[in-house]
C-alpha atoms as a PDB file:
ATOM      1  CA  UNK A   1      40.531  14.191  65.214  1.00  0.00           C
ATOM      2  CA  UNK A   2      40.780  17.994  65.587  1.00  0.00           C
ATOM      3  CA  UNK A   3      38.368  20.375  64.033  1.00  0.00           C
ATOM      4  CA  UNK A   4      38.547  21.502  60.069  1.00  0.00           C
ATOM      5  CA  UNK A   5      38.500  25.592  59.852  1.00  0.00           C
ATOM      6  CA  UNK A   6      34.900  24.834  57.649  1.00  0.00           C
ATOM      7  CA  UNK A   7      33.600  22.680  60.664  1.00  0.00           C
ATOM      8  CA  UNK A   8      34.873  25.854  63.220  1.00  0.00           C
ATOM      9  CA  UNK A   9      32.581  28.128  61.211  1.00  0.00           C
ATOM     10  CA  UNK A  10      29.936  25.469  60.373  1.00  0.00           C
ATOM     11  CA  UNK A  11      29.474  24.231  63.642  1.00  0.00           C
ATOM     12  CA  UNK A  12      30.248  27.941  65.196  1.00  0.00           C
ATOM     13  CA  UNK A  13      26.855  28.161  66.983  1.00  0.00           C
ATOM     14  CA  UNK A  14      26.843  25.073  68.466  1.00  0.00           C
ATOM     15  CA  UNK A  15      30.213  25.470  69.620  1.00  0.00           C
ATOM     16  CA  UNK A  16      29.330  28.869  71.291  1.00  0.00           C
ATOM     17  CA  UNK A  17      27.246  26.868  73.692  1.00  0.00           C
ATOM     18  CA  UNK A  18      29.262  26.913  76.753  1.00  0.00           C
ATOM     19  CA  UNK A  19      28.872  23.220  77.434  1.00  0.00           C
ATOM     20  CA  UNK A  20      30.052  22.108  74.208  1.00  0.00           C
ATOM     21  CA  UNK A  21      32.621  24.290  73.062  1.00  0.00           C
ATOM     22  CA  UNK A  22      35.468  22.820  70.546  1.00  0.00           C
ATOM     23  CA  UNK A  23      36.284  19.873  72.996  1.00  0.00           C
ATOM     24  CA  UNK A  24      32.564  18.770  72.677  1.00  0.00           C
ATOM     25  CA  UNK A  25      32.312  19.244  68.529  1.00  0.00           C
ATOM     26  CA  UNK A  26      35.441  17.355  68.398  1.00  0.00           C
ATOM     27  CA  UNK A  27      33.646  14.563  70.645  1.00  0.00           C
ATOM     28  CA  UNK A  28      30.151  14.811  68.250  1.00  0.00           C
ATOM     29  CA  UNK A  29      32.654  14.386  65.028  1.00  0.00           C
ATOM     30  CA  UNK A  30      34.914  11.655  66.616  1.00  0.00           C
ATOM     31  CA  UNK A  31      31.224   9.823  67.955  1.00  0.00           C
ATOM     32  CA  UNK A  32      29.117   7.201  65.887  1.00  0.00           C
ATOM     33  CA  UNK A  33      25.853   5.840  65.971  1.00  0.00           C
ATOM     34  CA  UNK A  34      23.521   4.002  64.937  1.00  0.00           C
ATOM     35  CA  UNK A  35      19.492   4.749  64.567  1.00  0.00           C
ATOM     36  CA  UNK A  36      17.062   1.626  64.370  1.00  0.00           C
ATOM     37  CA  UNK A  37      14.723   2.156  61.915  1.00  0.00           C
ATOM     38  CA  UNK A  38      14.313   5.155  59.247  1.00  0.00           C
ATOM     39  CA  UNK A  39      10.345   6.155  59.620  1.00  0.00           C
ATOM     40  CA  UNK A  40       9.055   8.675  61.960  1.00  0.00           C
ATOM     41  CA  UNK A  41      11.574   8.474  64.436  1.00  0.00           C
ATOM     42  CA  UNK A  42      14.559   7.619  62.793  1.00  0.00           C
ATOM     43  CA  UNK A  43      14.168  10.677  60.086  1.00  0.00           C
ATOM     44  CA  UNK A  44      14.198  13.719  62.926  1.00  0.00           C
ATOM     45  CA  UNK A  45      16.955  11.652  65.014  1.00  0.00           C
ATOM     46  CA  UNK A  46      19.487  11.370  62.079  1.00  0.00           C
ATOM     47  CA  UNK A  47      19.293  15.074  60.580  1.00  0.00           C
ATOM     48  CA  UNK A  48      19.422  16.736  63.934  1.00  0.00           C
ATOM     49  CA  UNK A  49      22.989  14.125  64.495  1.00  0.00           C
ATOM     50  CA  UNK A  50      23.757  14.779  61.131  1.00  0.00           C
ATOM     51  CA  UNK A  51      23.229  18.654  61.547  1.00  0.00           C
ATOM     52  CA  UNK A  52      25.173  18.566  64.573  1.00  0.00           C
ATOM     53  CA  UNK A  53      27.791  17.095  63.213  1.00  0.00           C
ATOM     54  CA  UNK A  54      28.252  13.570  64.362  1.00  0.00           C
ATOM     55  CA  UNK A  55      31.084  12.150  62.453  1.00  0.00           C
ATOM     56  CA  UNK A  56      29.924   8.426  61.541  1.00  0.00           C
ATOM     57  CA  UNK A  57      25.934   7.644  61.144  1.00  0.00           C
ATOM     58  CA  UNK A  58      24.053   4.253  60.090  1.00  0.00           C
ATOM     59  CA  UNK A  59      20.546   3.605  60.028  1.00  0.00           C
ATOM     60  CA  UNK A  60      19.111   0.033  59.434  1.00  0.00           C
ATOM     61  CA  UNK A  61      15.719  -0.467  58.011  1.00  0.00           C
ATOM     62  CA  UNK A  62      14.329  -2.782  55.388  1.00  0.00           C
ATOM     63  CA  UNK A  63      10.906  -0.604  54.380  1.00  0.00           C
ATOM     64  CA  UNK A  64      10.403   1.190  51.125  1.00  0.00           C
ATOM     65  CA  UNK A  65       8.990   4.770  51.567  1.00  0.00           C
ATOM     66  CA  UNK A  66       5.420   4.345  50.896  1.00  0.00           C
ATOM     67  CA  UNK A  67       2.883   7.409  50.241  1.00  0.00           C
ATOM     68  CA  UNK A  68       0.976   7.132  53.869  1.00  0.00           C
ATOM     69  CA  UNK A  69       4.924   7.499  55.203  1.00  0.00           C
ATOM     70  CA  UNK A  70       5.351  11.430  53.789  1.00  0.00           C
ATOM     71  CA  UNK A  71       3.227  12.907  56.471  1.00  0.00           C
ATOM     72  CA  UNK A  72       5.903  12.530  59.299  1.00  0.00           C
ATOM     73  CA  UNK A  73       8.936  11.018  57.986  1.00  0.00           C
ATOM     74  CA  UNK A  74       9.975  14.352  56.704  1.00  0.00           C
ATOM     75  CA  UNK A  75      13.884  13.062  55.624  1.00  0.00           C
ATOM     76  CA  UNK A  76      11.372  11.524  52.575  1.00  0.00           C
ATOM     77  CA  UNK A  77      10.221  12.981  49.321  1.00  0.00           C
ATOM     78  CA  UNK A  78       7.659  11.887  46.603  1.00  0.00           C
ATOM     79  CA  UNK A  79      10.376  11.062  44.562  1.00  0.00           C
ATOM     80  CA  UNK A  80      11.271   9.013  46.774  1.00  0.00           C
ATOM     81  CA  UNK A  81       8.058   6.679  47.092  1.00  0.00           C
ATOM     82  CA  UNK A  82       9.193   3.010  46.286  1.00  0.00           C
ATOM     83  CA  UNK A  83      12.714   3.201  47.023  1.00  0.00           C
ATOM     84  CA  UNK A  84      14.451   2.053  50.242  1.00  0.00           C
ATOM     85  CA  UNK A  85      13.780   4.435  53.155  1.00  0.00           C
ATOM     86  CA  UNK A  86      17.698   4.016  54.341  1.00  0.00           C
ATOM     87  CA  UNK A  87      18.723   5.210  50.105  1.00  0.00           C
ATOM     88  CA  UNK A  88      16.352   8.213  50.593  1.00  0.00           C
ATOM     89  CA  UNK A  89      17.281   9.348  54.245  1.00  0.00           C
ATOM     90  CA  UNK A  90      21.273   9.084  52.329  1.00  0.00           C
ATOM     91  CA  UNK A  91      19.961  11.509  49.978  1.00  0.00           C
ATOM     92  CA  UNK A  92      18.914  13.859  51.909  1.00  0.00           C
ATOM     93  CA  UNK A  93      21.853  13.366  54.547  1.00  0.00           C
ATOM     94  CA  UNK A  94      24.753  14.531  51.966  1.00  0.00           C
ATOM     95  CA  UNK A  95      22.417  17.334  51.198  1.00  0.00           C
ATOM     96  CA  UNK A  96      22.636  18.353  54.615  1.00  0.00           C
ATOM     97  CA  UNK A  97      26.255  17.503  55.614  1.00  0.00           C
ATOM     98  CA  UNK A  98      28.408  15.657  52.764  1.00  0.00           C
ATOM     99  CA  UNK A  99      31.047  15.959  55.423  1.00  0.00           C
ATOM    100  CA  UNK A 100      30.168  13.076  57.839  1.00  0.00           C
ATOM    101  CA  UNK A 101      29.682   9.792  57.250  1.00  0.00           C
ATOM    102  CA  UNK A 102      26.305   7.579  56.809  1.00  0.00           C
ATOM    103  CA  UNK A 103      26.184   4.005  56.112  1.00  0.00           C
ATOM    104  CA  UNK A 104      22.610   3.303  54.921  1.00  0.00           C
ATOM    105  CA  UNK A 105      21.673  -0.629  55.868  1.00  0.00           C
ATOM    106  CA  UNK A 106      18.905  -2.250  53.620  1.00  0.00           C
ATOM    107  CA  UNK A 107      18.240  -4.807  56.289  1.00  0.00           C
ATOM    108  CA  UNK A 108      16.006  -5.976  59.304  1.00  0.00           C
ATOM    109  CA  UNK A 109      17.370  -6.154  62.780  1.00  0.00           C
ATOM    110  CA  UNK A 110      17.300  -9.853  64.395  1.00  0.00           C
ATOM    111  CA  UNK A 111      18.796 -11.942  66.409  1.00  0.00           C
ATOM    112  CA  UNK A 112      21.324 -13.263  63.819  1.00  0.00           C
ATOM    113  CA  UNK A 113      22.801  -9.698  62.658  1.00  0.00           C
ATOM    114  CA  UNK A 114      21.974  -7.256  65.383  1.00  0.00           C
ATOM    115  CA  UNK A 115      25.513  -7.903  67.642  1.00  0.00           C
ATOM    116  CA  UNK A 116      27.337  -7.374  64.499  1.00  0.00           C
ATOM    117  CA  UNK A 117      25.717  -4.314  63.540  1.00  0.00           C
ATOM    118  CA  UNK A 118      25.257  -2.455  67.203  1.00  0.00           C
ATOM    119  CA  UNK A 119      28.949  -3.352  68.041  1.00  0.00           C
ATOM    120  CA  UNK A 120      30.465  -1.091  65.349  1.00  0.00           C
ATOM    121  CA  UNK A 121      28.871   2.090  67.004  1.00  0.00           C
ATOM    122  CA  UNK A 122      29.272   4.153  70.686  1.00  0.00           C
ATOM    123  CA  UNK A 123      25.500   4.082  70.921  1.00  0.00           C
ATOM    124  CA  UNK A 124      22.179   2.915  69.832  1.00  0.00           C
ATOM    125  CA  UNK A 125      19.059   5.207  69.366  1.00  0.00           C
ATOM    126  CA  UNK A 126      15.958   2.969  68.742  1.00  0.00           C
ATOM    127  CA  UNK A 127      13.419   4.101  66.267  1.00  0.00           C
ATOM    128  CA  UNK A 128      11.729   0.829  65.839  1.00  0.00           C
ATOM    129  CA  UNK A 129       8.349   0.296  65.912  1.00  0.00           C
ATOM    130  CA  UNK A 130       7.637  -3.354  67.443  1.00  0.00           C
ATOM    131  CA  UNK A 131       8.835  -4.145  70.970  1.00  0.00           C
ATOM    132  CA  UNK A 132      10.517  -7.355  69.226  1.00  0.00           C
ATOM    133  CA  UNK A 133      13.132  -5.574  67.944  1.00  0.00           C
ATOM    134  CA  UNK A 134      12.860  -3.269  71.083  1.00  0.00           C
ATOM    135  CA  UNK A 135      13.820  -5.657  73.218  1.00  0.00           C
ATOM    136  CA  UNK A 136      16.426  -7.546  71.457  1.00  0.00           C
ATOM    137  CA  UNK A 137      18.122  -4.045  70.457  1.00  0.00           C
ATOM    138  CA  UNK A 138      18.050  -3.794  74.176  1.00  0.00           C
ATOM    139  CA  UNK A 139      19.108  -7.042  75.245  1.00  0.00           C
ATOM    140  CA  UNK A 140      22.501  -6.431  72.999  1.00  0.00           C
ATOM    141  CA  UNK A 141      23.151  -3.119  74.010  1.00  0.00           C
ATOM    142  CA  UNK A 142      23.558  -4.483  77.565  1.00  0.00           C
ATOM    143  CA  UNK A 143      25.533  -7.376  76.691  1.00  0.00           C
ATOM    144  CA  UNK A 144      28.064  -4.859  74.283  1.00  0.00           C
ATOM    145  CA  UNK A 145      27.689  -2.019  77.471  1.00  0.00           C
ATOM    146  CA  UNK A 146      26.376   0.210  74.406  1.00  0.00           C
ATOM    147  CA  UNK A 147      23.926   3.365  75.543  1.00  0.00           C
ATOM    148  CA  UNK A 148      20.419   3.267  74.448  1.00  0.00           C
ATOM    149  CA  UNK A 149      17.922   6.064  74.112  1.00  0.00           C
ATOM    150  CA  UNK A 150      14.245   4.575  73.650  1.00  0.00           C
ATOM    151  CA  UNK A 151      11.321   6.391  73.101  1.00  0.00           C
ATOM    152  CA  UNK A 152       7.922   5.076  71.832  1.00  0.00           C
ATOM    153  CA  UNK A 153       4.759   6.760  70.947  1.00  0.00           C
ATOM    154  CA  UNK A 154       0.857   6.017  71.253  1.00  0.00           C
ATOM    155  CA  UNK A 155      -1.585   8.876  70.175  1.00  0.00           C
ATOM    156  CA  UNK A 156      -0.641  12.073  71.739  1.00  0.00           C
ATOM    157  CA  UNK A 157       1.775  10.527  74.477  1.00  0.00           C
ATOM    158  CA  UNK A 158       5.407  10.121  73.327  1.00  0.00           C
ATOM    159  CA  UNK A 159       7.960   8.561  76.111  1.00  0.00           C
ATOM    160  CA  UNK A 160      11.358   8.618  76.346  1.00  0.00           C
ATOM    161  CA  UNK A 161      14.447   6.839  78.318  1.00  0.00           C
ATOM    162  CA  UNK A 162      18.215   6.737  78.108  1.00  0.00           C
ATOM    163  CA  UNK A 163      19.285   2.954  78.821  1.00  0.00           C
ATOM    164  CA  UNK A 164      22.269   1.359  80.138  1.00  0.00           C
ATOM    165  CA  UNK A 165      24.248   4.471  80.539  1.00  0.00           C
ATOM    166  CA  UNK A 166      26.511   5.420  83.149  1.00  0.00           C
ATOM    167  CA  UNK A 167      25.108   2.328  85.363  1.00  0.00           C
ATOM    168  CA  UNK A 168      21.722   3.217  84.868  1.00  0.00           C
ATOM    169  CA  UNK A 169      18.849   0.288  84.074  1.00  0.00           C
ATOM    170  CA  UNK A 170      17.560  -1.280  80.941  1.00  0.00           C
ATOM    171  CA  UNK A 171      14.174  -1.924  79.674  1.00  0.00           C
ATOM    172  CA  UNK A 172      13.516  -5.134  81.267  1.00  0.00           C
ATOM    173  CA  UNK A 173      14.543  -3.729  84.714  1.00  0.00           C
ATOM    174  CA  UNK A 174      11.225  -1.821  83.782  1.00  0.00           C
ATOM    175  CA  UNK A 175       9.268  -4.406  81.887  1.00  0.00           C
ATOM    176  CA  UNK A 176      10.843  -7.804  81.977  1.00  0.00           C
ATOM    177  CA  UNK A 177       8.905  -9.116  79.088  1.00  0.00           C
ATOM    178  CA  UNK A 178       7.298  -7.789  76.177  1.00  0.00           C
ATOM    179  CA  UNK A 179       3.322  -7.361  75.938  1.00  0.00           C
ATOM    180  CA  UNK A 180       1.311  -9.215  74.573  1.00  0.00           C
ATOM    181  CA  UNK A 181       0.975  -8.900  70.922  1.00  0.00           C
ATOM    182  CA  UNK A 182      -3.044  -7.889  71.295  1.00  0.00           C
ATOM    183  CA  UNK A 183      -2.083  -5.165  73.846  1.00  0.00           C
ATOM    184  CA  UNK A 184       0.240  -3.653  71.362  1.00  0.00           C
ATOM    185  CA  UNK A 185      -1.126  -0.547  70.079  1.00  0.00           C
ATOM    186  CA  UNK A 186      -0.707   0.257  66.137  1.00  0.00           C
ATOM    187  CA  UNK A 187      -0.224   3.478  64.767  1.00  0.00           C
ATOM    188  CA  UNK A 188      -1.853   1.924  61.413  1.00  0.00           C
ATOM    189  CA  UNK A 189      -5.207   1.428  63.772  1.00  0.00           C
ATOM    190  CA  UNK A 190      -4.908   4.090  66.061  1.00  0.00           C
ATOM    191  CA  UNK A 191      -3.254   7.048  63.765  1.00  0.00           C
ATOM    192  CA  UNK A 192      -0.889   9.749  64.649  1.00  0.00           C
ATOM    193  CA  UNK A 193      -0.267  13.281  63.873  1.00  0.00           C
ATOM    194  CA  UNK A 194       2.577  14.679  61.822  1.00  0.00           C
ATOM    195  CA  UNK A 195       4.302  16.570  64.247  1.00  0.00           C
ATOM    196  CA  UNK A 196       4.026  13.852  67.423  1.00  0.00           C
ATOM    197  CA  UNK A 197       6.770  11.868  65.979  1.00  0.00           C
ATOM    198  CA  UNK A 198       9.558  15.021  65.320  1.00  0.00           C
ATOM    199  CA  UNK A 199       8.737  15.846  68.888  1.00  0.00           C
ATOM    200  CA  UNK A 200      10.165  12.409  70.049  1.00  0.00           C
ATOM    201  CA  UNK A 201      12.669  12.215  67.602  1.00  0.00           C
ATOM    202  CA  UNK A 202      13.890  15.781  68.574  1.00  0.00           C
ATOM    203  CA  UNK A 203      14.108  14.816  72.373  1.00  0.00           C
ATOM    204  CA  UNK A 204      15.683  11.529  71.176  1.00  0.00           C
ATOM    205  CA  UNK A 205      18.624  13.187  69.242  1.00  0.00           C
ATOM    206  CA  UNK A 206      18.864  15.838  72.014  1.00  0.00           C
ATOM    207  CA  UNK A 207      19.870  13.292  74.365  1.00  0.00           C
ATOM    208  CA  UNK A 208      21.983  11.383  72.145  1.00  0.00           C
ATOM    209  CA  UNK A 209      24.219  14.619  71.751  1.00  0.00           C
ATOM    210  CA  UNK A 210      23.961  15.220  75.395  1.00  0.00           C
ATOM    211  CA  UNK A 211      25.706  11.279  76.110  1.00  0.00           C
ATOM    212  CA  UNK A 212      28.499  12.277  73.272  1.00  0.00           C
ATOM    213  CA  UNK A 213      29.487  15.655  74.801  1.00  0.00           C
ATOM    214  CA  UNK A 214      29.298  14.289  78.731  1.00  0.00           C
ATOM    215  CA  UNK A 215      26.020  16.219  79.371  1.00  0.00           C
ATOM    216  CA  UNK A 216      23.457  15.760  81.838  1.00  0.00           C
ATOM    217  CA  UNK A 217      20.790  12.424  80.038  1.00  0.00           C
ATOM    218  CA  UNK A 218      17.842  11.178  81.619  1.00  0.00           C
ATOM    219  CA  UNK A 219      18.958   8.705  84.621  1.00  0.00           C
ATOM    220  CA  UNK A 220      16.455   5.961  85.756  1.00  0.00           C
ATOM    221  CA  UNK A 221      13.812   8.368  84.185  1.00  0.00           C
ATOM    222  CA  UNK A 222      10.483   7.543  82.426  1.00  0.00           C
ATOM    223  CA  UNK A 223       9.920  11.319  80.716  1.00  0.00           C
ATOM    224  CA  UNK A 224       6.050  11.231  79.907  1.00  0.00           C
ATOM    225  CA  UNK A 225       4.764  13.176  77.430  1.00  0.00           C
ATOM    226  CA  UNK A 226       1.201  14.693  76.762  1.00  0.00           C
ATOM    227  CA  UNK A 227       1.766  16.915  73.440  1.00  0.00           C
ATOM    228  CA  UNK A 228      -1.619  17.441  73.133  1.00  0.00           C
ATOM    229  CA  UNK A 229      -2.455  19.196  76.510  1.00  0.00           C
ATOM    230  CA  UNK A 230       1.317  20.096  76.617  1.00  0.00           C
ATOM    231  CA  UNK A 231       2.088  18.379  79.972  1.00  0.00           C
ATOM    232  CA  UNK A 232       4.944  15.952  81.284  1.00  0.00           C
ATOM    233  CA  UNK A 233       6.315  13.974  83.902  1.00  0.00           C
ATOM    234  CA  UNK A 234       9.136  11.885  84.717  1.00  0.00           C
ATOM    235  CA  UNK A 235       8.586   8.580  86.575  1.00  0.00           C
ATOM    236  CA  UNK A 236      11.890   6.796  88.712  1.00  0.00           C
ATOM    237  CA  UNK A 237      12.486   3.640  87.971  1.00  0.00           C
END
């Protein structure tokens, strides 16, 4: 599907990027994807799609926007404390770009619906926060050959993979099996500042564009984080 004359001049600066051009904003409108989970994560990750244009978003989460949440889940408002986090992040989605398409999914992820959901998109970006969804969004993603870009936070250290892309290794090629749930660490115990979580979520959409336009993505790469002494790494795997 060929470019509007509104998209041309919406999407003008990203299209002046020399690796995008109009062939890769007609690849980000023609693209879908779906974004597990619509808290810290999941708000950055679907504006910056939505901003840039991809044609056909969905989000799945089954929380209600609670006060503690407005801190770092910027998509959501005051007004919209109580309400499903997937109806708010919708809100604020047309407000940003009524001309794509979001499907908000009041819903947990399990065994029993996540096939049917993850099959209906190009790729997965997972937002969750519990490795049980983590590694069943995983384990479907390689069975449907969908991408997967992961990322997970604890304190200041935010990390970040691209999975099952162009031949490249899942999570349990990493870690076969989840931990245990007393090694787990909680953000709800632990904390976590505003800003930690929009620097994941940025990367996270960044590479999700870079997989719809044919760019260079992470390849057998752990990228390690340290935002508070402003450090990284990337570890082979």
């Amino acid at each position: 599907m060929s470019l509007t004359e509104k998209e041309t001049l919406r999407y003008k600066r990203q299209i002046s990027v020399p690796q995008i051009g109009i062939k890769g904003q007609q690849k980000l409108k023609n693209a879908s994807a779906l974004v597990i989970g619509a808290g810290g994560l999941g708000c950055p990750i679907l504006l910056y799609l939505a901003g840039a244009g991809v044609g056909k978003l969905a989000c799945i989460d089954f929380d209600q926007v609670e006060l503690h949440n407005l801190h770092r889940q910027i998509a959501h408002t005051e007004e919209s404390v109580d309400t499903p986090k997937v109806t708010s992040l919708k809100l604020q989605i047309e407000k940003l770009n009524a001309d794509i398409s979001f499907t908000p999914i009041f819903d947990s992820i399990h065994s029993k619906n996540a096939e049917q959901y993850i099959s209906q998109y190009d790729l997965v970006i997972d937002g969750s926060d519990n490795f049980k969804s983590r590694y069943l969004v995983n384990d479907i993603c390689v069975k449907l050959n969908k991408p997967l870009v992961y990322g997970s936070i604890f304190n200041f250290e935010v990390q970040l993979a691209v999975f099952n892309y162009r031949g490249s290794k899942n999570l349990r090629n990493i870690f076969p099996d989840p931990p245990e749930p007393e090694d787990i660490p909680n953000c709800s115990l632990h904390g976590v500042m505003a800003s930690t979580p929009g620097i994941l979520g940025t990367l996270m959409a960044h590479e999700a564009l870079k997989i719809i336009t044919g760019l260079p993505t992470l390849h057998n790469e752990w990228l390690v984080v340290d935002t508070l002494n402003v450090s990284s790494k990337k570890i082979s795997f």
